[in-house]
Protein backbone atom coordinates (compact mmCIF):
# COMPACT_ATOMS: atom_id res chain seq x y z
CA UNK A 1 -7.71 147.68 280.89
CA UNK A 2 -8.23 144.90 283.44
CA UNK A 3 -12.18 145.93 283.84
CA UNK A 4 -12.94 144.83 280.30
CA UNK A 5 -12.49 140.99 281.19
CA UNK A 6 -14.31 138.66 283.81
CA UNK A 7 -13.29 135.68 284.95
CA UNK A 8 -9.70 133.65 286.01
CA UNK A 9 -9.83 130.48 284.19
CA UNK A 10 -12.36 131.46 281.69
CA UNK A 11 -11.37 134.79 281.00
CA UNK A 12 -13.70 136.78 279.00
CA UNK A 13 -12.50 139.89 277.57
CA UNK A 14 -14.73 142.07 275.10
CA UNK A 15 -13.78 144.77 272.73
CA UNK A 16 -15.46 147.36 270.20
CA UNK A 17 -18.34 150.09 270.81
CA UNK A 18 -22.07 150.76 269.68
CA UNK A 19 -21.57 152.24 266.42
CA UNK A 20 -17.98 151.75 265.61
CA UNK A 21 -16.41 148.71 263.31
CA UNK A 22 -17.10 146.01 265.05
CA UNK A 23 -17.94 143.96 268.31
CA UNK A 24 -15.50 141.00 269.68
CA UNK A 25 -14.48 138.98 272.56
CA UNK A 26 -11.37 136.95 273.57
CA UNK A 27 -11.91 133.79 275.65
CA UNK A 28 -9.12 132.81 277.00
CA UNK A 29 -8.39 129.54 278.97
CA UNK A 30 -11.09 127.46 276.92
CA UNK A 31 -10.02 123.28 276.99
CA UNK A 32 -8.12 122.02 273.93
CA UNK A 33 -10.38 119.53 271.94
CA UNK A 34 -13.46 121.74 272.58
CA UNK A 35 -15.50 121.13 269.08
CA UNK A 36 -15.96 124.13 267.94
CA UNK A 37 -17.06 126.10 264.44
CA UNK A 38 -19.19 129.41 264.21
CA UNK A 39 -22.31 127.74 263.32
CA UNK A 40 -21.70 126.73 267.11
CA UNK A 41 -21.45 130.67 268.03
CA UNK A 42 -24.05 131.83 264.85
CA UNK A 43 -26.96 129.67 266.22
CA UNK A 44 -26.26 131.41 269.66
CA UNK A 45 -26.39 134.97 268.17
CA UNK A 46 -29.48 134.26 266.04
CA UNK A 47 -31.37 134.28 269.28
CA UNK A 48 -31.03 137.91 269.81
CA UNK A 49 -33.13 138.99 267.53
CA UNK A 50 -37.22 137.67 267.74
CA UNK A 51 -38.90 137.67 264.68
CA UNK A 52 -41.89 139.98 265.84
CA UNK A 53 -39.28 143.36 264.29
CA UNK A 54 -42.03 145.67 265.39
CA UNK A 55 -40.94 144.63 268.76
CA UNK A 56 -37.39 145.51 268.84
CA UNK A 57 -35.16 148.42 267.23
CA UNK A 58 -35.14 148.73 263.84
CA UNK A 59 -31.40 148.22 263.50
CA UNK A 60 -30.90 145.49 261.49
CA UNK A 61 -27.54 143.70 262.18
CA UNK A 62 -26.83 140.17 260.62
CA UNK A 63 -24.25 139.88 263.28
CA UNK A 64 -22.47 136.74 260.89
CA UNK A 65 -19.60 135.32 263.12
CA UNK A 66 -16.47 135.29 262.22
CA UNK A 67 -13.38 133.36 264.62
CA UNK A 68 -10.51 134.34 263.81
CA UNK A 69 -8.36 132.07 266.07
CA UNK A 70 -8.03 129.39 268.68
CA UNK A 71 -9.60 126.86 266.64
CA UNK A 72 -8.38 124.39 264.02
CA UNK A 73 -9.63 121.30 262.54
CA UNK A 74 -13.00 122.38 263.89
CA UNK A 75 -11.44 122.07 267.46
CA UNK A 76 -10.35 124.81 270.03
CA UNK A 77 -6.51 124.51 269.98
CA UNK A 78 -6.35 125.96 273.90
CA UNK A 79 -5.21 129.31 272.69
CA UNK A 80 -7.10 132.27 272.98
CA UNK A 81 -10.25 132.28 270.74
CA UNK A 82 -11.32 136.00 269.13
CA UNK A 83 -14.56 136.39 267.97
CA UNK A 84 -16.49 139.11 266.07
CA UNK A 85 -18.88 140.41 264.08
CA UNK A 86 -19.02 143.75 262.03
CA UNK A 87 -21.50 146.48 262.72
CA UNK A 88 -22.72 147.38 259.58
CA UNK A 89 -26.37 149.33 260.07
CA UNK A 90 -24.74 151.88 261.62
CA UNK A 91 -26.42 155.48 261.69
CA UNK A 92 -23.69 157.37 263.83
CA UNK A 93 -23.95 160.95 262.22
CA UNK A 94 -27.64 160.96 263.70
CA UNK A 95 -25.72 161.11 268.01
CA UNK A 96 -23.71 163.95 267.00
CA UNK A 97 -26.92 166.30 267.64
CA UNK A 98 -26.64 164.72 270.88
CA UNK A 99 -23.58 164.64 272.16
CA UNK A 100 -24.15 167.99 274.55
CA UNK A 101 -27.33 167.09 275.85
CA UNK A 102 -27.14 163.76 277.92
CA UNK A 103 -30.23 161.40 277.34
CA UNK A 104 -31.78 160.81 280.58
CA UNK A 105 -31.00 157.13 281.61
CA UNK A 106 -27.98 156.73 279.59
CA UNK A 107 -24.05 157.09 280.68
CA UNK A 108 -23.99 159.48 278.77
CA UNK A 109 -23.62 162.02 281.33
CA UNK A 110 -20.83 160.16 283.65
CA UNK A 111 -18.79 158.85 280.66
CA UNK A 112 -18.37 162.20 279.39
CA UNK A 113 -17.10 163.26 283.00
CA UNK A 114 -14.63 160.15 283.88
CA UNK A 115 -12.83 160.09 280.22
CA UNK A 116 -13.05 163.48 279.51
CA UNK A 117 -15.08 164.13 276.45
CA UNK A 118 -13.01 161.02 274.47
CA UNK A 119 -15.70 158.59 274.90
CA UNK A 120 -17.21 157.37 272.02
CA UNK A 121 -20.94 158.55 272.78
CA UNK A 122 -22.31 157.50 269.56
CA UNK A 123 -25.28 155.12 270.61
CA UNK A 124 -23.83 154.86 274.04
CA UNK A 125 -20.23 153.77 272.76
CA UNK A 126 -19.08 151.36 274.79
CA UNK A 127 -21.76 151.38 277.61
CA UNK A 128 -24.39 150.25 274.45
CA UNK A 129 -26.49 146.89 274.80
CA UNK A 130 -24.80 146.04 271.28
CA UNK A 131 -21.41 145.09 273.31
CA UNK A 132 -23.88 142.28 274.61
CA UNK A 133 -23.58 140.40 271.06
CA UNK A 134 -19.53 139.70 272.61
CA UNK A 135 -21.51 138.23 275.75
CA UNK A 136 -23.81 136.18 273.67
CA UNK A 137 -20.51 134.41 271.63
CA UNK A 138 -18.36 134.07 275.13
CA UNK A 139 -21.55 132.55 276.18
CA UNK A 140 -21.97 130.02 273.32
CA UNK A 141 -18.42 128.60 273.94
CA UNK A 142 -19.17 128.27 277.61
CA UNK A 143 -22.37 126.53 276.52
CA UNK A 144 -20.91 124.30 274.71
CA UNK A 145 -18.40 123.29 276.96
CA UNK A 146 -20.86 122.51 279.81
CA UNK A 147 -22.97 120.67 278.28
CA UNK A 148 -20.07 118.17 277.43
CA UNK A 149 -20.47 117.64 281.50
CA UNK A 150 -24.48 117.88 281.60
CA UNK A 151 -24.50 121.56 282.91
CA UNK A 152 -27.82 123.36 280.73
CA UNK A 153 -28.49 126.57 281.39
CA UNK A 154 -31.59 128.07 280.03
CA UNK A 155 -33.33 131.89 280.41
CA UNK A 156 -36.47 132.96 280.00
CA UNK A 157 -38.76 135.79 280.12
CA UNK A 158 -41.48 135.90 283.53
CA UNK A 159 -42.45 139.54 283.14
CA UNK A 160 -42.69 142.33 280.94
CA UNK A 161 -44.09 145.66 282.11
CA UNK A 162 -47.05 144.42 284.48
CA UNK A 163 -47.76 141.56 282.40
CA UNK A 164 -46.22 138.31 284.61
CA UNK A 165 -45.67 134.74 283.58
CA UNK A 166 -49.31 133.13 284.33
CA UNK A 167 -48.46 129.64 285.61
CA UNK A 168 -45.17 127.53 286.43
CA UNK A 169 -43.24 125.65 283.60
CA UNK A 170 -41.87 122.43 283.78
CA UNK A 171 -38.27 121.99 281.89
CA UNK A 172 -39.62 120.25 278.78
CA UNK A 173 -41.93 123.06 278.54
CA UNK A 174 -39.01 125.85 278.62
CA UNK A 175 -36.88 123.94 276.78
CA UNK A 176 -39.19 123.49 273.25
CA UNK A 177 -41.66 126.68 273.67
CA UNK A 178 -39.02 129.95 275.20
CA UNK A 179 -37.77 130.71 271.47
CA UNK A 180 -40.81 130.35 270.06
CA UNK A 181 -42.30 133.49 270.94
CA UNK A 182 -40.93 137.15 270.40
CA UNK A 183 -40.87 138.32 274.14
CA UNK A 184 -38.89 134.61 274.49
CA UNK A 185 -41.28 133.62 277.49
CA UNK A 186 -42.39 129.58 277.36
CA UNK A 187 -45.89 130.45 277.99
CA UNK A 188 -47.68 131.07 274.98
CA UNK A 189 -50.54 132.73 276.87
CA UNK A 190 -48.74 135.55 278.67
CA UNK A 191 -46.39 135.94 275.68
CA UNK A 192 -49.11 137.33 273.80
CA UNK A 193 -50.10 139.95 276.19
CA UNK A 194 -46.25 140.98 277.06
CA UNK A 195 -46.41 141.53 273.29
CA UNK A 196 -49.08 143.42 273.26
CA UNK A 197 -47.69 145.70 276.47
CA UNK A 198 -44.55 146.34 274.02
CA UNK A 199 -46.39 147.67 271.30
CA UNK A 200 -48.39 149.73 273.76
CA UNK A 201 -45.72 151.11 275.18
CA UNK A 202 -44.44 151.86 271.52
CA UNK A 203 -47.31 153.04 270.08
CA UNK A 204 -47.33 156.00 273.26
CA UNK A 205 -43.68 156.71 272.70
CA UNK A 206 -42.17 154.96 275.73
CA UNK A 207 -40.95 151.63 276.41
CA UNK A 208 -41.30 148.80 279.27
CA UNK A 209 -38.93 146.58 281.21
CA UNK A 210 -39.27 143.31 282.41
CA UNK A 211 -37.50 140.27 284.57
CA UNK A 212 -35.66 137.51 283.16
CA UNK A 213 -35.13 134.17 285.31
CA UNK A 214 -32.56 131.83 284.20
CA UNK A 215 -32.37 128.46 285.66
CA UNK A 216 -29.36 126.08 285.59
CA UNK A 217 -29.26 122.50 286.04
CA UNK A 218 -27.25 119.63 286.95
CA UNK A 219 -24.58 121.44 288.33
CA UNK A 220 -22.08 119.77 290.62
CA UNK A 221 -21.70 120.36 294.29
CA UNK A 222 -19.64 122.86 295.96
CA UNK A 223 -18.51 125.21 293.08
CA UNK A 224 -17.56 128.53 294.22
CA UNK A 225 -14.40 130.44 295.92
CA UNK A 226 -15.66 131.79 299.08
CA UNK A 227 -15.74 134.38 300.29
CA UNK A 228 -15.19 136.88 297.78
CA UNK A 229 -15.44 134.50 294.68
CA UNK A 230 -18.72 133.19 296.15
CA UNK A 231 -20.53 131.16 293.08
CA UNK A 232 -23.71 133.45 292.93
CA UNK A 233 -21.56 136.78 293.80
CA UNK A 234 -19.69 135.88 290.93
CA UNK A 235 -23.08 135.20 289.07
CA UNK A 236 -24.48 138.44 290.32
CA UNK A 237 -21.23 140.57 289.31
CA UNK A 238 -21.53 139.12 285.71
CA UNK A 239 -25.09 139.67 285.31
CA UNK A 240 -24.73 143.09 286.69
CA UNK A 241 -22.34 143.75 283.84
CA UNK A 242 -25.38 143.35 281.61
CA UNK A 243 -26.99 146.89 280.46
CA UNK A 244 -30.31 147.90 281.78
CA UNK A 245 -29.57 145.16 284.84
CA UNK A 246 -30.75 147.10 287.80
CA UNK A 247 -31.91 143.84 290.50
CA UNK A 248 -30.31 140.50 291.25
CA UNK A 249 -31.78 137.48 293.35
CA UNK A 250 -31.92 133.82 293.89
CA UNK A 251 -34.51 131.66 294.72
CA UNK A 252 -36.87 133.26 296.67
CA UNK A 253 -34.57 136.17 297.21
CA UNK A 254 -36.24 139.36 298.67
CA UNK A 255 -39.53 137.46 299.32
CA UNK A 256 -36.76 135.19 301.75
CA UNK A 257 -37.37 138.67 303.61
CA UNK A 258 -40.68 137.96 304.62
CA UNK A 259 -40.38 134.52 305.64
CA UNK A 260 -39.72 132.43 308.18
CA UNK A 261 -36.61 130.22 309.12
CA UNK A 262 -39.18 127.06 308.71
CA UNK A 263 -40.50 128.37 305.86
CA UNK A 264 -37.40 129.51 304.40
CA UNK A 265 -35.04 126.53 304.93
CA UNK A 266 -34.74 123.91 302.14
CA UNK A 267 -35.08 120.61 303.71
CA UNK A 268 -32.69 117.52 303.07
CA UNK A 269 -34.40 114.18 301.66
CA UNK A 270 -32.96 110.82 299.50
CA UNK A 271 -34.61 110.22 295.69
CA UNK A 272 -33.02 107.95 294.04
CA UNK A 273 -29.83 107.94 296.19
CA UNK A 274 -29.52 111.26 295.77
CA UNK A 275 -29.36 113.72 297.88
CA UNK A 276 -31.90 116.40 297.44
CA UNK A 277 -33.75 119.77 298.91
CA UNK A 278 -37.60 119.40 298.87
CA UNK A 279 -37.50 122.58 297.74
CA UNK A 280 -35.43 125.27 296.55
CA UNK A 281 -35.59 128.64 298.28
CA UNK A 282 -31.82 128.83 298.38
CA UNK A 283 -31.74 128.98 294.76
CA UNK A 284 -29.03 126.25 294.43
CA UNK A 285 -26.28 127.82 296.16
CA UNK A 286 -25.52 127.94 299.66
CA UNK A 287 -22.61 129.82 301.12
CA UNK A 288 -21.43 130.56 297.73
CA UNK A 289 -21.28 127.16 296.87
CA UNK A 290 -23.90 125.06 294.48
CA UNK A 291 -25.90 123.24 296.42
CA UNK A 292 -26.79 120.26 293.75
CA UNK A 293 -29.73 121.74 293.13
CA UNK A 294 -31.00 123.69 290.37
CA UNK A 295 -29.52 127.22 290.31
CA UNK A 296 -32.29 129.85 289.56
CA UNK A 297 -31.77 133.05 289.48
CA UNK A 298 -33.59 136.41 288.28
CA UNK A 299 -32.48 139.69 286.76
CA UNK A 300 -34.67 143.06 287.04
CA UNK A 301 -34.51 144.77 283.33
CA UNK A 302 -34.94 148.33 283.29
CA UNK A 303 -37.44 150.20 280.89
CA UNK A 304 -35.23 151.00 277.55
CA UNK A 305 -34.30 154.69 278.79
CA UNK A 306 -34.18 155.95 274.72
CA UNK A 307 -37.91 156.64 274.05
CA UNK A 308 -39.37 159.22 271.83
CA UNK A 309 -41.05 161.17 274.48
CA UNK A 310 -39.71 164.69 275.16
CA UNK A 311 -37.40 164.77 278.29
CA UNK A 312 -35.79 167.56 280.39
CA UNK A 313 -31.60 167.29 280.08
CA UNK A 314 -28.81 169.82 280.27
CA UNK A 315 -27.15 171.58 277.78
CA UNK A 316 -23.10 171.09 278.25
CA UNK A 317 -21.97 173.74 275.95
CA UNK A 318 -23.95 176.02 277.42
CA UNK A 319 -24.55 174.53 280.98
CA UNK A 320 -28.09 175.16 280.64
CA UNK A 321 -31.23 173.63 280.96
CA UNK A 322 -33.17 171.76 278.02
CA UNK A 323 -34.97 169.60 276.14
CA UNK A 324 -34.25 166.40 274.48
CA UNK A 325 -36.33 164.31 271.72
CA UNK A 326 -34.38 161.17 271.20
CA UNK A 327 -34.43 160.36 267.35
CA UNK A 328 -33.01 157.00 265.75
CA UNK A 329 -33.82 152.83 266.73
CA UNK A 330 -34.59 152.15 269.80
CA UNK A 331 -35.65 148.49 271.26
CA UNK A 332 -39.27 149.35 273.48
CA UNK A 333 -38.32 146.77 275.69
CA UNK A 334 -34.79 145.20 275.67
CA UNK A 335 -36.17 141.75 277.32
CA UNK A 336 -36.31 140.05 274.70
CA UNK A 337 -32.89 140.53 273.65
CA UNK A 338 -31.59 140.38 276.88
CA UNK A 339 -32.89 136.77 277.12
CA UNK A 340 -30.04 135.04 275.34
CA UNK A 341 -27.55 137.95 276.69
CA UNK A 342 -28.71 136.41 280.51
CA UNK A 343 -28.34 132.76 279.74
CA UNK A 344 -24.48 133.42 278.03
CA UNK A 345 -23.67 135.39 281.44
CA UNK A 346 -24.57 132.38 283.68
CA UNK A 347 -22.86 130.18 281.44
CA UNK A 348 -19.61 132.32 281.48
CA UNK A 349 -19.25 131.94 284.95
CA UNK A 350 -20.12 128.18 285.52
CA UNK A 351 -17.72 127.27 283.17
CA UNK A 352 -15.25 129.14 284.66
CA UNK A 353 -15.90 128.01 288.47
CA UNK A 354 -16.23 124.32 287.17
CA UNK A 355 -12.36 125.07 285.50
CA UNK A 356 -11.55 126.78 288.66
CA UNK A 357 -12.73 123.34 290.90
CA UNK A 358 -11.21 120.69 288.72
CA UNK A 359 -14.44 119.20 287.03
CA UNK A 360 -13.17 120.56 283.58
CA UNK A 361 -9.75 119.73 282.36
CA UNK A 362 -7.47 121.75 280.36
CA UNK A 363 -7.56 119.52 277.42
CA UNK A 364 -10.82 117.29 276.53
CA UNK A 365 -10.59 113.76 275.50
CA UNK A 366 -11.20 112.76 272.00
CA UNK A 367 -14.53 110.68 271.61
């Protein structure tokens, strides 16, 4: 099916489910002469998991990448590259108990109606946060490839629960300090206390959400198709294929709301011989195109919907009201996670709009 890729020059297309063999992607249209080895896409995936494990689900995947084509000689040949790993803690006996009673939050409940009971529903089957890991090695090619053209893309956590970022980070400060704490927020202050609200949350049997800004830099003027390939629409679309995504913006996006046009409007200046905005409202694109400046944009996580707390649900068999206890490993706050998940979906889409505008060729030079 067409909806399970993203993307015309880059194309991204992911396959396998929660619980079932394994998880995979295809990238097609990557450059020849990429370099390219899975220690490239295993230092990527390594990021999903922080090493606080009381934070996350007990599910213990090694995820250990394996390509098996479009690259030779420790190249990418220009023919589609697959990707996976195996799934290997699996549990999925433990959803059968559940697969009448729809967990509140989940797709469970739709999935079941559009395909007709022949979903896979264990752990949420296809509509599971473990498809992300496909995201996460799309997104380390696409890495890769930018930065060969000075396009970085890094993601970060600025709030968890009610617990926000307490000051603003400079670059080198993002850069060295994000992946050194387990909520994967640069500041070591607030980390601590977004850890804390996780294992509160735990501890009570319910979990917490968070945002997630991700900030892009040095990329070129005037990518984007307008007007229905617009650069951030594109951006937005992708990161709205991310589970437990439920809010988009850029810059100052819904604040932008409140202002003013002189407030709001990013005025032009000269540093350097560059030309620059003084500040950044706009979020580095402007009618769909990149404006130059930095790109930043957030994403609204929502609270893990699996928590241990009883919930009301329905009883399909029986079309009845009930009860549901969710048993099994759940993450009390996906943030973390989705962190690495974010940055790959940004850098899926650059890549392919720089293909798409001519400031990546088909086939790389050799150094």
């Amino acid at each position: 099916m067409e909806s399970n890729s993203i993307g015309k020059e880059f194309v991204v297309t992911c396959f396998g489910e929660s619980h079932g063999k394994c998880v995979g992607v295809i990238v097609d249209g990557c450059p020849a002469g990429l370099p390219l080895s899975e220690q490239d896409i295993q230092k990527e995936l390594d990021k999903r998991i922080p090493p606080q494990t009381e934070i996350v689900s007990a599910r213990r995947e090694k995820d250990v990448v394996e390509i098996l084509s479009g690259a030779f000689n420790g190249f990418a040949t220009g023919a589609p590259i697959c990707t996976l790993v195996w799934n290997k803690d699996i549990i999925p006996d433990e959803y059968d108990l559940m697969k009448d009673t729809p967990r509140p939050g989940h797709a469970d409940y739709p999935a079941r109606i559009k395909y007709r009971s022949f979903n896979d529903y264990r752990g949420g089957g296809r509509f599971s946060g473990r498809i992300t890991v496909a995201f996460v090695m799309a997104g380390s090619i696409a890495k890769k490839l930018l930065s060969l053209f000075g396009v970085e893309v890094l993601a970060y956590a600025i709030q968890i629960g009610n617990v926000k970022i307490r000051k603003s980070l400079a670059i080198e400060e993002i850069r060295r300090s994000t992946y050194k704490t387990s909520v994967r927020c640069p500041d070591m202050e607030s980390a601590k206390e977004m850890e804390e609200a996780i294992l509160k949350a735990k501890r009570e049997g319910d979990s917490v959400g968070g945002i997630v800004e991700c900030t892009a830099l040095n990329v070129p003027v005037g990518i984007g198709e307008p007007l229905f390939d617009s650069l951030d629409a594109d951006i937005a679309k992708m990161l709205f294929n991310v589970p437990a995504v439920k809010g988009v913006e850029f810059g100052a996006g819904f604040e932008a709301a409140r202002l003013r046009g002189s407030e709001n409007n990013d005025s032009y200046a000269m540093r350097d011989g560059k030309i620059v905005t003084l500040t950044n409202n706009a979020g580095g694109v402007l009618g769909g195109l990149s404006s130059g400046m930095p790109i930043v944009v957030r994403t609204a996580i929502k609270p893990t919907p699996s928590i241990s707390k009883e919930q009301k649900t329905v009883d399909l068999s029986k079309m009845e009201e009930t009860t549901i206890k969710i048993k099994g490993r759940h993450d009390p706050c996906v943030v973390p996670k989705a962190v690495p998940v974010i940055e790959s979906a940004v850098a899926i889409v650059l890549a392919d709009h720089m293909l798409r505008a001519g400031f990546i060729p088909k086939v790389l030079r050799r150094a």
